[in-house]
Protein backbone atom coordinates (compact mmCIF):
# COMPACT_ATOMS: atom_id res chain seq x y z
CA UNK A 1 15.22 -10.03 3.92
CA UNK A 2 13.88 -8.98 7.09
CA UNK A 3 10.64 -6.74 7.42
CA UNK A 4 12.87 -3.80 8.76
CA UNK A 5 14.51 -3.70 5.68
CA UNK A 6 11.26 -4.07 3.54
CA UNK A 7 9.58 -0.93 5.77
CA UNK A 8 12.18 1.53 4.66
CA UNK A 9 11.24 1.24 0.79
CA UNK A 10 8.95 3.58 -0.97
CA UNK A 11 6.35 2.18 -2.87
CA UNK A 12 5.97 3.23 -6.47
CA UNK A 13 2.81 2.10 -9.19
CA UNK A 14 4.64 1.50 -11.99
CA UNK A 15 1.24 2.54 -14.53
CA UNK A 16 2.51 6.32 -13.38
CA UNK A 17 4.88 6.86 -10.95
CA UNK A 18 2.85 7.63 -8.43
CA UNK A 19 4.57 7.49 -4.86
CA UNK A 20 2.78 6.12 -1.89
CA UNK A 21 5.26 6.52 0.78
CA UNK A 22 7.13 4.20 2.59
CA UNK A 23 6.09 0.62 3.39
CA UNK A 24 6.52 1.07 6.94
CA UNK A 25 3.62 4.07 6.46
CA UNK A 26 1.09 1.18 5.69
CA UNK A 27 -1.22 -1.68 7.46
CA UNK A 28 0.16 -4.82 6.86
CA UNK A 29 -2.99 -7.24 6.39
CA UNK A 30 -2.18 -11.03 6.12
CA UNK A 31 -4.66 -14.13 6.15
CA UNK A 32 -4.77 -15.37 9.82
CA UNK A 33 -5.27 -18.88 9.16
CA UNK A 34 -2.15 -19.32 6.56
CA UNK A 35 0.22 -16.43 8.33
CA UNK A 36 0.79 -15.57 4.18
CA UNK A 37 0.89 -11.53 3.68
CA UNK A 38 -2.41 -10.53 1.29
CA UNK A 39 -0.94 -6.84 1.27
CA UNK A 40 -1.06 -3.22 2.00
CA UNK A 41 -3.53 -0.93 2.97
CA UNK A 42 -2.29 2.63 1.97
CA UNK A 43 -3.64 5.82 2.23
CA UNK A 44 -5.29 6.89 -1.11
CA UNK A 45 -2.54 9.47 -2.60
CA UNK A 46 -3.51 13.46 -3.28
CA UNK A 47 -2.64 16.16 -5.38
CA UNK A 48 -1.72 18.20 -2.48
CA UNK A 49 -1.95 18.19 1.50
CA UNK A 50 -4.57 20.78 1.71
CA UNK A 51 -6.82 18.23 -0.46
CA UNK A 52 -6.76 15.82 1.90
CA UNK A 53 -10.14 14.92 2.93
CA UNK A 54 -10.41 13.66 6.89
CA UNK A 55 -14.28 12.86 6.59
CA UNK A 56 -13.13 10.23 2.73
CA UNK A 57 -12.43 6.89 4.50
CA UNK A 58 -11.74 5.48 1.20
CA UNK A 59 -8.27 3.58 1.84
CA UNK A 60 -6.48 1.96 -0.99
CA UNK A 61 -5.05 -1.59 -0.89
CA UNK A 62 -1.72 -2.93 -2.43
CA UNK A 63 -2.43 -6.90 -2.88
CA UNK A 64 1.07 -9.23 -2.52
CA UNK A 65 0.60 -10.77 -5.89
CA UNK A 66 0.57 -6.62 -7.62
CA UNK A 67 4.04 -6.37 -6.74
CA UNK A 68 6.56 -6.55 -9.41
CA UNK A 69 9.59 -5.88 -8.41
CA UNK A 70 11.71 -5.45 -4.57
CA UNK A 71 14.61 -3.75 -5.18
CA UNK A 72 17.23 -1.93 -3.15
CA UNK A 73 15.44 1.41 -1.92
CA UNK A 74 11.98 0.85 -3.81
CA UNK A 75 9.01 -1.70 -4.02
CA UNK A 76 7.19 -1.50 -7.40
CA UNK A 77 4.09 -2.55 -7.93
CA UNK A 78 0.73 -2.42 -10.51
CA UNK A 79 -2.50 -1.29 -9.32
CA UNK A 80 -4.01 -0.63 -5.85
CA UNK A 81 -7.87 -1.67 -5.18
CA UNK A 82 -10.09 1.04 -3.46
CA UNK A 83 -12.31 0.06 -0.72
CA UNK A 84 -14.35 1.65 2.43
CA UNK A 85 -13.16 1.43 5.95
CA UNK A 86 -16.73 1.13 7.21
CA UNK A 87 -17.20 -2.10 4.84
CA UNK A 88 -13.99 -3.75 5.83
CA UNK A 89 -11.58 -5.24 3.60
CA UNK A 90 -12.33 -6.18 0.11
């Protein structure tokens, strides 16, 4: 499968549906030294766009081994891991 295909799939947590937008919405992070994919950093999701908070650089991160299932027009996946921009990745 090539990553075109991959970035037109919406991620979904499977714990409650939540939707976190399409995979080509993300940051793909990967380990330099192995070229593997670690996962996605996504944009923590809100109730609403007016709740959207500019100055909250909390970012949420989708690791490679969460993923459950690729399938035609979704990714599904467990849990997402919060962390702080300013700190880096986890």
């Amino acid at each position: 499968m090539l990553l075109s295909e991959l970035a037109e799939k919406e991620l979904i947590q499977v714990k409650d549906g939540a939707r976190y937008g399409k995979l080509a919405n993300t940051e793909l992070l990967f380990d330099p030294a192995t070229g593997k994919i670690e996962g996605f950093e996504v944009s923590p999701k809100t109730a609403s766009f007016f709740q959207a908070n500019k100055a909250n650089k909390k970012k949420e991160f989708i690791s490679w081994k969460e993923i459950i299932l690729i399938g035609k027009d979704r990714i599904l996946f467990n849990e997402t891991d919060s962390f702080n921009d300013d700190s880096g990745y986890l």
